[in-house]
Each structure stands twice: as C-alpha cells, then as structure tokens.
Protein backbone atom coordinates (compact mmCIF):
# COMPACT_ATOMS: atom_id res chain seq x y z
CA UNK A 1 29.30 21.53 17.08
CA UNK A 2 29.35 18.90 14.26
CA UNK A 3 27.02 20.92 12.58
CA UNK A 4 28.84 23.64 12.90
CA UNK A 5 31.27 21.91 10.87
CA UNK A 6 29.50 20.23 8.28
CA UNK A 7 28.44 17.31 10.16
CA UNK A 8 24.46 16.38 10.25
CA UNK A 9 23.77 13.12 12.77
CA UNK A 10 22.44 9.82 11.59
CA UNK A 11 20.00 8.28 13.04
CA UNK A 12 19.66 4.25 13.47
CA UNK A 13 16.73 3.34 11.16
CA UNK A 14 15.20 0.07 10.84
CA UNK A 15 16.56 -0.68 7.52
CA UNK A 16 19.99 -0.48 9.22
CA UNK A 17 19.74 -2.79 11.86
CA UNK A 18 17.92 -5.37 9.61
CA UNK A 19 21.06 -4.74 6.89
CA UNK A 20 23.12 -5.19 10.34
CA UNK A 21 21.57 -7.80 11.37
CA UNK A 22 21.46 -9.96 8.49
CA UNK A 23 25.64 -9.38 7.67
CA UNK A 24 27.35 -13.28 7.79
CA UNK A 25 30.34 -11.87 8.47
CA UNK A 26 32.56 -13.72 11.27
CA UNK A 27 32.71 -10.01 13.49
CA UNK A 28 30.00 -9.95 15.83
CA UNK A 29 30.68 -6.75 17.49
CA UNK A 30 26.90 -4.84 17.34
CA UNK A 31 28.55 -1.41 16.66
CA UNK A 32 30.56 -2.65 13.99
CA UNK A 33 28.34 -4.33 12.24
CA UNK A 34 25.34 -1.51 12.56
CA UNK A 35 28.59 1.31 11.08
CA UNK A 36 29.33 -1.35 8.15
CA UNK A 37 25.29 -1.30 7.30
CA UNK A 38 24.82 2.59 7.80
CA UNK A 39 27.94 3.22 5.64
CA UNK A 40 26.71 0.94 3.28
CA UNK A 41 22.91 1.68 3.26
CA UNK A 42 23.53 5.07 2.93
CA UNK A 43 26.68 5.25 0.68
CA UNK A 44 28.72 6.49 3.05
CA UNK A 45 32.70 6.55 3.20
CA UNK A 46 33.47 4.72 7.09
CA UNK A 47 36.57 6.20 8.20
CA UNK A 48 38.70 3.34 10.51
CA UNK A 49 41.58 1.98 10.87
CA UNK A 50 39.97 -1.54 12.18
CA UNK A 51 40.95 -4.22 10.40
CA UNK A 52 37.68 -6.44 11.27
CA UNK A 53 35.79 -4.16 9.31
CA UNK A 54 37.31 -4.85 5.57
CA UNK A 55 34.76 -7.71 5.49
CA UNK A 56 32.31 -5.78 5.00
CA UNK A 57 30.47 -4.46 2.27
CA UNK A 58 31.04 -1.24 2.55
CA UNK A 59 33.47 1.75 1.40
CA UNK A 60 36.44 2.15 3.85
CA UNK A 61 39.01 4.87 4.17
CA UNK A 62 42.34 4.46 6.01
C-alpha cells in the first residue's frame, strides 16, 4: 500500500544505528533517536510533532 502511494520502506542499516547510537542528545528513547539518524543520514524531511526531537540534527516538519 505505501508503495502504492509513493512510499518505498527503509531499512535500518548499520550506518544508522552507529549515527543513532553515537547522538549526545539528553532523549534516550531508541526509536527516536534511530528516526533522527535515518532522517539525517539519508536527508530526509521527519514529519512529528514531538518536541524531544528538535535536538536533533536533522530536518523536521510540523
């Protein structure tokens, strides 16, 4: 269905959970962190309305 509609899956690659990983950001939360270093990694646009992620560095609509 996501493909459907323009949508293609990304997979977790090593280089994102080392970029996840080594974030010194005071959010812990795994999923947070490894969306923050996908989004960033692969220039990606993270759509969210969670505050906890504006410390990271990536791009962040909402």
């Amino acid at each position: 269905m996501l493909q459907a509609d323009g949508f293609e899956p990304l997979p977790i690659a090593l280089a994102h959970g080392i970029r996840a990983g080594s974030y010194t950001q005071p959010n812990r939360d795994p999923f947070d962190r490894m969306l923050a270093a996908q989004a960033e990694l692969e220039h990606l646009v993270l759509l969210s309305a969670d505050p906890q992620l504006a410390s990271f560095p990536c791009q962040i609509l909402w």
